[in-house]
Protein backbone atom coordinates (compact mmCIF):
# COMPACT_ATOMS: atom_id res chain seq x y z
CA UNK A 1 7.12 31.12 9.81
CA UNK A 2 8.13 32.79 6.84
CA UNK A 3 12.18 32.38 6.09
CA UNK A 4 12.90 32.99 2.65
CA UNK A 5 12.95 35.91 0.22
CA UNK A 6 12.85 33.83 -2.73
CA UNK A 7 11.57 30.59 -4.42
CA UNK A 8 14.02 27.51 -3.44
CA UNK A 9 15.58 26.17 -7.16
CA UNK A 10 16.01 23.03 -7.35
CA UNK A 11 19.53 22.65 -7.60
CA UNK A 12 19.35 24.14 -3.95
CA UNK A 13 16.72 21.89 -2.50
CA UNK A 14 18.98 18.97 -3.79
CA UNK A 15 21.97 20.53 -1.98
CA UNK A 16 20.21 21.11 1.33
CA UNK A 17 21.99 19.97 4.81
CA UNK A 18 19.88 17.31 6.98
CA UNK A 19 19.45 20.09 9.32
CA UNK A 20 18.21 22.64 6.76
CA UNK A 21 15.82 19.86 5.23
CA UNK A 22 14.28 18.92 8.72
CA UNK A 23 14.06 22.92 9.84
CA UNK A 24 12.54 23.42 6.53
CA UNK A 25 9.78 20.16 7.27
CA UNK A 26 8.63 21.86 10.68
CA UNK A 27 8.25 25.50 9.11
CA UNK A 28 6.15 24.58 5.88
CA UNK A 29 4.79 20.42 6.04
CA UNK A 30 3.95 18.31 9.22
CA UNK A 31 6.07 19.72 12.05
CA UNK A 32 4.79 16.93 14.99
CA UNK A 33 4.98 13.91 11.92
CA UNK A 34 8.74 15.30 11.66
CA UNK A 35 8.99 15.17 15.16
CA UNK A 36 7.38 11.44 15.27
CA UNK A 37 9.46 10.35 12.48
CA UNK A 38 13.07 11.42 14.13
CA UNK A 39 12.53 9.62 17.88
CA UNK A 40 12.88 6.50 15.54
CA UNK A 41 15.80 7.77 13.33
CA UNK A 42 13.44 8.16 9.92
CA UNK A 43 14.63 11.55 9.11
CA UNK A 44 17.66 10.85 7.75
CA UNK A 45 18.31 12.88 3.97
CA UNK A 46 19.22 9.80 1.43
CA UNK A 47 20.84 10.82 -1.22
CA UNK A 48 21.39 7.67 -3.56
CA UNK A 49 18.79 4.80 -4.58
CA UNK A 50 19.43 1.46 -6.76
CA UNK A 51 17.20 -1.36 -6.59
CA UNK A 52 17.34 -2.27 -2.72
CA UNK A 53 19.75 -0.52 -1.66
CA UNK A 54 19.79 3.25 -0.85
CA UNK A 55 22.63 5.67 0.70
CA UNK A 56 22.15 8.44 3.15
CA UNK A 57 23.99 11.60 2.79
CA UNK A 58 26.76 10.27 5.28
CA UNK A 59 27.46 7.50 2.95
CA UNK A 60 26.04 4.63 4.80
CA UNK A 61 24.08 1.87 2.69
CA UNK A 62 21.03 0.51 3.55
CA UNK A 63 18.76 -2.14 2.39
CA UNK A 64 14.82 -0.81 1.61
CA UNK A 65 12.89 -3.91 3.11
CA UNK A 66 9.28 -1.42 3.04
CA UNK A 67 9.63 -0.84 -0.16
CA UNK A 68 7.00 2.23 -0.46
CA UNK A 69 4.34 0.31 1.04
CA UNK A 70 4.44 -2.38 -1.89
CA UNK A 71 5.24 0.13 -4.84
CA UNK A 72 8.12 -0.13 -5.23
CA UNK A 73 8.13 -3.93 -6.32
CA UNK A 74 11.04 -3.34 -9.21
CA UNK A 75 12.97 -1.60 -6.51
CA UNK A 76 14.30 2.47 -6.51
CA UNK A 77 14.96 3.81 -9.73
CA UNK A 78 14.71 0.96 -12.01
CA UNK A 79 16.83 1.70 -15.02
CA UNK A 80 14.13 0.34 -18.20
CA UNK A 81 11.30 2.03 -16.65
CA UNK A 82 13.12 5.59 -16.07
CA UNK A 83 14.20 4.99 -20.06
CA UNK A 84 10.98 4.28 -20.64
CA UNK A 85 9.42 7.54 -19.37
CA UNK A 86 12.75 9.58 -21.01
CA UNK A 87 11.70 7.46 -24.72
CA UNK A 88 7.87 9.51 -24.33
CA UNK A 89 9.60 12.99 -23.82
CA UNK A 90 8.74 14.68 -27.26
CA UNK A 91 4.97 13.13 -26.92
CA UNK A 92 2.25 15.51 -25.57
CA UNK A 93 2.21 14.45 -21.65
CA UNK A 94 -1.42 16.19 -21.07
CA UNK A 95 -3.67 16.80 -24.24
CA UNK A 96 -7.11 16.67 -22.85
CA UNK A 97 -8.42 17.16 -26.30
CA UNK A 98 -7.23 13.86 -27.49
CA UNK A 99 -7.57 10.33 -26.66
CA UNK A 100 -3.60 9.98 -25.09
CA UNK A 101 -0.99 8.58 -26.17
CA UNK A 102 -0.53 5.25 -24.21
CA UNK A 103 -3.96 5.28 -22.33
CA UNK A 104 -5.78 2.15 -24.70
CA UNK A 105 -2.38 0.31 -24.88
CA UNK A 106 -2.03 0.47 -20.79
CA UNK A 107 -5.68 -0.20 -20.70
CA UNK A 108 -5.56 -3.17 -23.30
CA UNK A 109 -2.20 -4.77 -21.18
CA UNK A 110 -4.03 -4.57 -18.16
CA UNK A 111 -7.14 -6.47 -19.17
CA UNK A 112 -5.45 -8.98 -20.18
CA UNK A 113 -4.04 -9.56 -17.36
CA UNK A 114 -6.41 -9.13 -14.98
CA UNK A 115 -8.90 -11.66 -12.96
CA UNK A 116 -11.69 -12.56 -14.64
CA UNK A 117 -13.95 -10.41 -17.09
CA UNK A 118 -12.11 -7.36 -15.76
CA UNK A 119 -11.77 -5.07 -19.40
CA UNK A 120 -12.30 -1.22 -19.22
CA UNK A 121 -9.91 1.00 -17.17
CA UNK A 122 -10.01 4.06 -15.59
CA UNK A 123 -6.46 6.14 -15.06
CA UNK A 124 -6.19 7.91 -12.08
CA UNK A 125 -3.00 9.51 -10.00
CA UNK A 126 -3.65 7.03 -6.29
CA UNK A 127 -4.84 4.34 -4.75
CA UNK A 128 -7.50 6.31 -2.71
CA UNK A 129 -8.34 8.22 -6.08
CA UNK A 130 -8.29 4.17 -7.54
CA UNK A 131 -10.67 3.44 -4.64
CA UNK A 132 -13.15 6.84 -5.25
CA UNK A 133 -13.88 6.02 -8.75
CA UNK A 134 -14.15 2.27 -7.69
CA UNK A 135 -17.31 3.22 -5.36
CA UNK A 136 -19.11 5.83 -7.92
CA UNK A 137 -19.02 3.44 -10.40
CA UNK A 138 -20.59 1.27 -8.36
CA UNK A 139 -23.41 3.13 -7.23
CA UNK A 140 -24.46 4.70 -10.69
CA UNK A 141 -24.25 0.87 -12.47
CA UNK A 142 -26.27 -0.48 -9.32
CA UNK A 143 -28.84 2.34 -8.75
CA UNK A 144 -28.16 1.61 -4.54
CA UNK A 145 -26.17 3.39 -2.06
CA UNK A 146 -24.96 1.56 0.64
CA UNK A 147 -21.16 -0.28 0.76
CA UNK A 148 -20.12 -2.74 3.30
CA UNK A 149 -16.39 -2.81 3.82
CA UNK A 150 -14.45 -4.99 6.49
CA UNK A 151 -13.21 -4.24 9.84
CA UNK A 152 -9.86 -2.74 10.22
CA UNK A 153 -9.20 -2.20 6.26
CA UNK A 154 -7.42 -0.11 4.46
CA UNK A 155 -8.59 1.99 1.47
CA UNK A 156 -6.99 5.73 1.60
CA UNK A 157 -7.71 9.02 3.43
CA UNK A 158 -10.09 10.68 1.30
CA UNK A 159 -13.53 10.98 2.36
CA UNK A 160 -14.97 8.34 0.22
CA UNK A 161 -12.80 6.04 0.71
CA UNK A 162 -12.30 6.52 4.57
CA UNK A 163 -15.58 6.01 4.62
CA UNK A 164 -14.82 2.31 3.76
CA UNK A 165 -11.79 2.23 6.25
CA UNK A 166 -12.22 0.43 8.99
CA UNK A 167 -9.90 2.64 11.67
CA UNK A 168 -11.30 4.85 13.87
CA UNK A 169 -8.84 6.83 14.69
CA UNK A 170 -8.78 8.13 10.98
CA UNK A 171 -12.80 8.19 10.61
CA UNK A 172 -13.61 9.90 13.61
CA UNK A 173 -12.32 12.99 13.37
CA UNK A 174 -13.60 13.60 10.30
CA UNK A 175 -17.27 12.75 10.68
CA UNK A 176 -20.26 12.54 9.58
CA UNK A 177 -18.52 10.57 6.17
CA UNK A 178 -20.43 8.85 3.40
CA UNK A 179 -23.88 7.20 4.95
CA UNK A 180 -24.47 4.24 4.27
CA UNK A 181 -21.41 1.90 5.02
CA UNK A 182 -21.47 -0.78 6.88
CA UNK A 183 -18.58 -2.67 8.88
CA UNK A 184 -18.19 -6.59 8.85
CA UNK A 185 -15.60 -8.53 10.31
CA UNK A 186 -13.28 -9.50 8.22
CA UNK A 187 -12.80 -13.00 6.68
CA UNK A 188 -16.61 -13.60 8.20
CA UNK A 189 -18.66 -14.79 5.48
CA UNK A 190 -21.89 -14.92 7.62
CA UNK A 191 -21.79 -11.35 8.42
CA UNK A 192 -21.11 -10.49 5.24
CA UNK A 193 -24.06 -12.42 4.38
CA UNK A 194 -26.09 -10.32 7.49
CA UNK A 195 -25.92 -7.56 6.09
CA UNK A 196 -26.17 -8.08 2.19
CA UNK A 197 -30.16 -9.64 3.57
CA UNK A 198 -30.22 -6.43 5.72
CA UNK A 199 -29.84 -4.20 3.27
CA UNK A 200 -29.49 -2.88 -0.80
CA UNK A 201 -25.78 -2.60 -0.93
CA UNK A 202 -24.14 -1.37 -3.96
CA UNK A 203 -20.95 -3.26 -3.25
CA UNK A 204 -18.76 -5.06 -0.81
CA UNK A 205 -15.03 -3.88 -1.19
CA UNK A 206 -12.13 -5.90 0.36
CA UNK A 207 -8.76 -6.37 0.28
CA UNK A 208 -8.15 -9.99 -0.75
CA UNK A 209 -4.94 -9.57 2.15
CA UNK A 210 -5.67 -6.72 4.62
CA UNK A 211 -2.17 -4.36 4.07
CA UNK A 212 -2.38 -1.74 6.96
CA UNK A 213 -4.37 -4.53 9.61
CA UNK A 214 -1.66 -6.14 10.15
CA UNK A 215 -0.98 -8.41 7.10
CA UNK A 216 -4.26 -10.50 7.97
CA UNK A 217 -5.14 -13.30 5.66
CA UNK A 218 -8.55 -14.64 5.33
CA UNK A 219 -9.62 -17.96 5.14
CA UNK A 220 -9.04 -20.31 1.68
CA UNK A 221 -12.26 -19.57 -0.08
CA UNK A 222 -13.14 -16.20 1.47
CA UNK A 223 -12.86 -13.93 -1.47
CA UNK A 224 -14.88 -16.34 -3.85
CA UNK A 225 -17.12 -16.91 -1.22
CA UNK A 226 -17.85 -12.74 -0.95
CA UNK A 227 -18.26 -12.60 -4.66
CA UNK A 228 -20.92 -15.64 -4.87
CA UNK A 229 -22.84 -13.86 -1.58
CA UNK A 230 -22.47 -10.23 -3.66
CA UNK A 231 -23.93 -11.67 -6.78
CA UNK A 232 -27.07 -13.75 -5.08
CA UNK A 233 -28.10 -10.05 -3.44
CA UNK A 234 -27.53 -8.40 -6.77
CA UNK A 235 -24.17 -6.21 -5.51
CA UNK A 236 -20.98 -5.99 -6.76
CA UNK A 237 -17.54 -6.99 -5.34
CA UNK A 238 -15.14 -4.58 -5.32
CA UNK A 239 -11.32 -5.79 -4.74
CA UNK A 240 -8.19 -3.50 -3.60
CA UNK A 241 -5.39 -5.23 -4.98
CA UNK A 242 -3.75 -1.44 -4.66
CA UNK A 243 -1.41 -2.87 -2.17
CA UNK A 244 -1.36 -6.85 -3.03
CA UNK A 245 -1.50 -6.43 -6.91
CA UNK A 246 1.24 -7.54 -9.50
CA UNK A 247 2.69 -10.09 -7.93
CA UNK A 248 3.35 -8.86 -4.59
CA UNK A 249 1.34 -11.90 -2.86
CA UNK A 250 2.87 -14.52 -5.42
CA UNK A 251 0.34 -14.09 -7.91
CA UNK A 252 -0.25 -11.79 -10.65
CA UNK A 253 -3.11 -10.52 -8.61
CA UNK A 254 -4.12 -12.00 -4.87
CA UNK A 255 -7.71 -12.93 -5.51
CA UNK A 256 -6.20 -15.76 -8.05
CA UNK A 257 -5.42 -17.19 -4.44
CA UNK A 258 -9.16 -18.47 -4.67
CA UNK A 259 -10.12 -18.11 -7.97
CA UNK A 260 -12.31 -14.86 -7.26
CA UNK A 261 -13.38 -12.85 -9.96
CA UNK A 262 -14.40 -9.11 -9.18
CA UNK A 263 -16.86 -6.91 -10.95
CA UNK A 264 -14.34 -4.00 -10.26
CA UNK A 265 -11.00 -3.90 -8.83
CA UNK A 266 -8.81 -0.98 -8.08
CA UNK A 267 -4.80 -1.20 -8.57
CA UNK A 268 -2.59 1.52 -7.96
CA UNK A 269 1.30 1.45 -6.08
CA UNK A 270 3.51 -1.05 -8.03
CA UNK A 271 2.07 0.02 -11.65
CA UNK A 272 4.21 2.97 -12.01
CA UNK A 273 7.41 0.93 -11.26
CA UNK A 274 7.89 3.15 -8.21
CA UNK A 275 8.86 6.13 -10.64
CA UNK A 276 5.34 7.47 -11.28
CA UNK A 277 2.31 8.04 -9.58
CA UNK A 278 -0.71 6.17 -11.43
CA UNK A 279 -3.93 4.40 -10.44
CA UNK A 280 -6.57 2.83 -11.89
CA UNK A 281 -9.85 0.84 -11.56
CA UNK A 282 -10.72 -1.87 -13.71
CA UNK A 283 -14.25 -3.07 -14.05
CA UNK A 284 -16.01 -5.59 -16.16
CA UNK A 285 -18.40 -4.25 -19.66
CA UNK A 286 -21.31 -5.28 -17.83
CA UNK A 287 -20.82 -2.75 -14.66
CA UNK A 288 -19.15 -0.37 -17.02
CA UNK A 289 -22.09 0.04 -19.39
CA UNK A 290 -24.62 0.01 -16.76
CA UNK A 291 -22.66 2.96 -15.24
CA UNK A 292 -21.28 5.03 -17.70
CA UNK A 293 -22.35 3.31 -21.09
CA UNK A 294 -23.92 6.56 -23.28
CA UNK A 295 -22.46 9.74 -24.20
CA UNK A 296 -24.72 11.83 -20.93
CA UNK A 297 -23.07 10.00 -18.46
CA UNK A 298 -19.65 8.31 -20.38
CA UNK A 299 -17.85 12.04 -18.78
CA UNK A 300 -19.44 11.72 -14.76
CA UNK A 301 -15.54 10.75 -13.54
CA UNK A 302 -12.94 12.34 -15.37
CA UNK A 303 -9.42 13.47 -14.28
CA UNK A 304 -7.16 15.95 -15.28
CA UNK A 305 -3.69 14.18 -14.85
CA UNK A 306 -5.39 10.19 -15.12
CA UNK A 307 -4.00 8.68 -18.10
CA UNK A 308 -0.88 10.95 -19.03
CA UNK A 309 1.69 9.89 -21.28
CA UNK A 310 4.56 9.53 -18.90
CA UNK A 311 2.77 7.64 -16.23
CA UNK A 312 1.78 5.49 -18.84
CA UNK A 313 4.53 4.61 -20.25
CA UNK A 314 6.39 3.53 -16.85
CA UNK A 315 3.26 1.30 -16.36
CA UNK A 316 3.14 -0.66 -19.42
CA UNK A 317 7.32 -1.22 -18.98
CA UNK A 318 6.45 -1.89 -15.20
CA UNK A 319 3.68 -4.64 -16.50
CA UNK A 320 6.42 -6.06 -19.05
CA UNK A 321 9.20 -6.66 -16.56
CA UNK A 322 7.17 -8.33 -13.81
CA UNK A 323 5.63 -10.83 -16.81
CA UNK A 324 8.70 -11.32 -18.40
CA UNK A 325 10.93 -11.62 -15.38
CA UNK A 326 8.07 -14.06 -13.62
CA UNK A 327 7.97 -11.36 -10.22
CA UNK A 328 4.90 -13.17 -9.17
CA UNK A 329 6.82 -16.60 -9.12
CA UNK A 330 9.89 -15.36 -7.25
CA UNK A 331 8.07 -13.41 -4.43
CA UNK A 332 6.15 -16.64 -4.03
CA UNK A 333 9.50 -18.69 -3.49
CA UNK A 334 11.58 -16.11 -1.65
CA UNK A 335 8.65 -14.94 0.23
CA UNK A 336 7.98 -18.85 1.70
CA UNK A 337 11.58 -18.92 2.31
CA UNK A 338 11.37 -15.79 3.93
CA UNK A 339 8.15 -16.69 6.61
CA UNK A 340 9.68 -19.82 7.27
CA UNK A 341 12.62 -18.25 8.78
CA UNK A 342 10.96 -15.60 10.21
CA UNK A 343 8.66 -18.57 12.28
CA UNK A 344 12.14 -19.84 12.98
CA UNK A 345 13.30 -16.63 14.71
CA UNK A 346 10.21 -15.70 16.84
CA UNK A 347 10.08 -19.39 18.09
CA UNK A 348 13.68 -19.06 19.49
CA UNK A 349 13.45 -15.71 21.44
CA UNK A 350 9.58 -16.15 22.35
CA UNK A 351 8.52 -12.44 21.74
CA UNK A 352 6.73 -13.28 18.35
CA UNK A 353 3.16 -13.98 18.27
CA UNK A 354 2.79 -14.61 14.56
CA UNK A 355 4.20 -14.51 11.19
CA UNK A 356 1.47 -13.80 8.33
CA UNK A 357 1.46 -12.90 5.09
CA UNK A 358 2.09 -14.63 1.47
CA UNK A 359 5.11 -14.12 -0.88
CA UNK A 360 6.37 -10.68 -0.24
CA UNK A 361 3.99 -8.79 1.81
CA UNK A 362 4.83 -10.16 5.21
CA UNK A 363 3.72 -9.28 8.75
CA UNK A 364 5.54 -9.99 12.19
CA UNK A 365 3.49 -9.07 15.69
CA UNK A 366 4.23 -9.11 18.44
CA UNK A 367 3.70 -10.00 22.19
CA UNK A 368 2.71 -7.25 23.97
CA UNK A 369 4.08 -6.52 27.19
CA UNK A 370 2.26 -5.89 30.32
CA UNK A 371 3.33 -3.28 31.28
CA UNK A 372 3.22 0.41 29.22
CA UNK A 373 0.50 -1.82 27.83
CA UNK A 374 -0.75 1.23 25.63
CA UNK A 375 2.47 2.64 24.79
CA UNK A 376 3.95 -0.61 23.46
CA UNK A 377 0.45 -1.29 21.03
CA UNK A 378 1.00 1.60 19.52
CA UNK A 379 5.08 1.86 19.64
CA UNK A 380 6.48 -1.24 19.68
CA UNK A 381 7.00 -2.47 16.11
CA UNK A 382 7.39 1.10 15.61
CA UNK A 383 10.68 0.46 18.22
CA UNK A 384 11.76 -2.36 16.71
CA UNK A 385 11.98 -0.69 13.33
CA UNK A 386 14.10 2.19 14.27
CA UNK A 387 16.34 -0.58 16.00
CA UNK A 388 16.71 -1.91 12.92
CA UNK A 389 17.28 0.66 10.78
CA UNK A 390 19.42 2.60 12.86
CA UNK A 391 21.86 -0.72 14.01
CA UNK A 392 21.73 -2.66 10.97
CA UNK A 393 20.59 -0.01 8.17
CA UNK A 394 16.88 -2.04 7.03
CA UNK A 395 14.27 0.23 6.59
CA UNK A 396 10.84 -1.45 7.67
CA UNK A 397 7.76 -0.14 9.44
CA UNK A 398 4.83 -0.93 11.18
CA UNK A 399 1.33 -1.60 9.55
CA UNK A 400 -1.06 1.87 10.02
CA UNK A 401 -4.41 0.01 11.79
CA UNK A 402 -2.01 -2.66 14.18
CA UNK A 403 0.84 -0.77 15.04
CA UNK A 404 2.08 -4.30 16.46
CA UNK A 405 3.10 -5.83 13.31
CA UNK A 406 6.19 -4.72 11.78
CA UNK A 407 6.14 -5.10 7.83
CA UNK A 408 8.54 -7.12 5.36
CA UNK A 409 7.81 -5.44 1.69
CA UNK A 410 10.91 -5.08 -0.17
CA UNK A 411 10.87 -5.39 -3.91
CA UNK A 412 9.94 -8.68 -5.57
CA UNK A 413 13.47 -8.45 -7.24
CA UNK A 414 15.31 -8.72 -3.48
CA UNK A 415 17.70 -11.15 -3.68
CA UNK A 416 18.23 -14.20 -1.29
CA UNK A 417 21.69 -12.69 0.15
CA UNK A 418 19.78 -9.50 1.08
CA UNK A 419 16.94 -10.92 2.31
CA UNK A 420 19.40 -13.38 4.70
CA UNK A 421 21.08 -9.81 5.97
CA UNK A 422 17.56 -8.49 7.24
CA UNK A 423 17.17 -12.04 8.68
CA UNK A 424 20.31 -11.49 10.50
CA UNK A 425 19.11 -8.46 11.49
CA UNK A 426 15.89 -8.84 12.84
CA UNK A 427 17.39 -11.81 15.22
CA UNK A 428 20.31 -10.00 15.96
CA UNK A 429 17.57 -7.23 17.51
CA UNK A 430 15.36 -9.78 19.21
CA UNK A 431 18.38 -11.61 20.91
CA UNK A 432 19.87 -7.95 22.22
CA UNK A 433 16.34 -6.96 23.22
CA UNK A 434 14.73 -10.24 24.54
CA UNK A 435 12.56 -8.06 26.65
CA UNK A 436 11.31 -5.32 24.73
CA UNK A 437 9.54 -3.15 27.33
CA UNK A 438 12.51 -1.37 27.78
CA UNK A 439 12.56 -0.28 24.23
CA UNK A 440 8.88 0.89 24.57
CA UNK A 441 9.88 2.44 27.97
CA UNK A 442 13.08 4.26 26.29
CA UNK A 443 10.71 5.85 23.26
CA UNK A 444 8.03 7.03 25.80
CA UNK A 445 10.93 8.57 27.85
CA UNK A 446 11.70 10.37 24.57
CA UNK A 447 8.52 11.28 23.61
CA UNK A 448 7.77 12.47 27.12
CA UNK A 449 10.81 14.70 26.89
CA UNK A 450 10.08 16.05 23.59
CA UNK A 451 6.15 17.30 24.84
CA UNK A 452 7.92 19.18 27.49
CA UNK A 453 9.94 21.13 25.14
């Protein structure tokens, strides 16, 4: 479907009807994913964004408790870090024949922060592009092949790092992927320790709290245990802190949780201060050297946009606000205030199975019903959510690998009075809907109705 004569400017795209955005969607993106997204009311056009809060083009307010997956943990638009990015406008954004602007200062403000001997950075534009560079580094400073991931992880779309997803439904259609990778359960140190004796791995690479799962936290000890079990077969452990990273779990960084310390670990989301796209992987000199330490192999993994000026500078004001404004400390005490009342809530209505997570990055699941038994795994938090968001205006959603569990992610600088609104919420839904197979039932009405047309 071709509809236009000419380019859209962008002072038209900005003044585009709902209608006209959503007709636009179908013709040119991800027609059935617009489809998907309005049976549960997520097509709505905002207009307006402010720290939690963001405003549709009807005027109604809402409060952002997903929070772009964990990047956005200073919340929509935040003011220093868009000043920061206009204060770098005269500077050279992309000078590939130069070392960049910010790139050493970002990379020198990250290392010291950072777990353990964790020193030399690589910029990047993504988490899965984080994850990529995380995984040829290993191989080339380790000489082996193989990776062992865990069981229903999380690590992006591309094919290196699906490979080291543990969904199906996103690896299968795309096989054969990367050889050479090897599921484990996750939070099982024995298995891990299987099949490290089985075979040369190049690396193990975890999240230290699994994001899309469900929210799933491992045993105390896990993550220190993985690195000790990496080390004594001579691989590396690689952490995703993508989603869990700067203070999102209540630490600076969740491995601190057990004292881990990773050979490389890949960060991504938060670190542009939800106004630019950035990545990185951080490793330590040793892995670094062995992998890319002379001038042959020092430009193997390059990237075009990795390290630009702009990106940089909303990182190293991102880094500065959530040290100087201690976001690790308050998601840890909002976040247990937080659990503890959701607990409170599923208890009383008796359709909550569990309540996981630490700080800010919390998980709800759910009871299935019997019936629609198929429908509801893969719908039902998804049903909740648009309950919420289209009663009581919070925007949540469901984790990608358990559909179940709905997620709690809003910024680390949420306040209590907005987080006791989505608490209000969220039993307000559960006491209207104490049986939810009629929500499930309702959606798969709608969805049946919508394959007909």
């Amino acid at each position: 479907m071709r509809d236009l004569d000419q380019p859209i400017t962008l002072e038209r795209a900005l003044a585009l009807e709902r209608a006209e955005m959503i007709a636009l969607y179908k013709a040119h993106v991800n027609p059935d994913l617009c489809s998907l997204l309005g049976l549960i009311g997520f097509d709505r056009r905002f207009i307006l964004a402010e720290g939690v809060e963001v405003t549709d083009d009807q005027g109604r307010v809402y409060l952002d408790f997903l929070g772009g997956y964990g990047a956005l943990s200073l919340g929509h638009n935040h003011p220093e870090v868009i000043a920061a990015v206009e204060s770098v406008s005269h500077v050279p954004n992309l000078l590939q024949a130069s070392l960049g602007s910010l790139v050493a200062p970002l990379a020198t403000s990250i290392a010291t922060v950072a777990p353990g001997d964790l020193n030399k950075c690589f910029f990047c534009n993504s988490g899965a592009e984080a994850v990529e560079g995380a995984l040829k580094l290993a191989r080339i400073s380790t000489g082996r092949q193989d990776f062992i991931y865990a069981e229903d992880s999380f690590h992006g779309k591309s094919m290196g790092a699906l490979s080291v997803t543990g969904r199906d439904k996103y690896r299968q259609p795309f096989e054969p992927l990367v050889p050479g990778c090897h599921g484990v359960p996750f939070g099982d140190t024995d298995a891990l320790a299987a099949v490290l004796s089985e075979h040369e791995c190049a690396a193990f690479i975890v999240e230290p709290i699994q994001g899309e799962g469900g929210i799933i936290v491992p045993p105390d000890g896990y993550m220190k245990a993985a690195e000790e079990l990496c080390h004594a077969h001579g691989a590396l452990l690689i952490t995703d802190e993508i989603q869990t990273g700067f203070g999102r779990t209540g630490t600076l960084f969740a491995v601190e949780h057990d004292g881990a310390r990773p050979d490389i670990m890949a960060i991504s989301k938060s670190l542009g201060g939800g106004i630019m796209p950035i990545g990185a992987y951080v490793a330590t000199d040793v892995v670094w050297e062995a992998g890319y330490g002379d001038r042959d192999r020092c430009v193997l993994h390059t990237s075009t946009f990795g390290g630009n000026t702009r990106a940089c500078a909303a990182a190293l004001k991102t880094i500065e606000i959530i040290m100087r404004d201690d976001l690790a400390g308050a998601a840890r005490r909002k976040g247990e205030m937080f659990k503890r009342e959701l607990e409170s809530i599923g208890e009383r209505y008796g359709l909550v199975k569990e309540v996981r997570g630490r700080g800010l990055m919390l998980g709800v699941e759910f009871y299935e019903p019997k019936i629609a038994k198929n429908l509801s795994h893969e719908y039902l938090a998804a049903s909740v959510a648009g309950l919420l968001l289209q009663d009581h205006g919070i925007i949540t959603a469901y984790t990608l690998n358990n559909p179940n569990v709905i997620r709690f992610e809003p910024p680390l600088t949420v306040t209590d009075e907005q987080i006791g609104r989505a608490l209000e919420a969220f039993d307000d839904t559960l006491k209207h809907h104490k049986s939810l197979v009629g929500v499930v039932a309702g959606l798969g009405r709608t969805l049946l109705q919508r394959g007909r047309s």
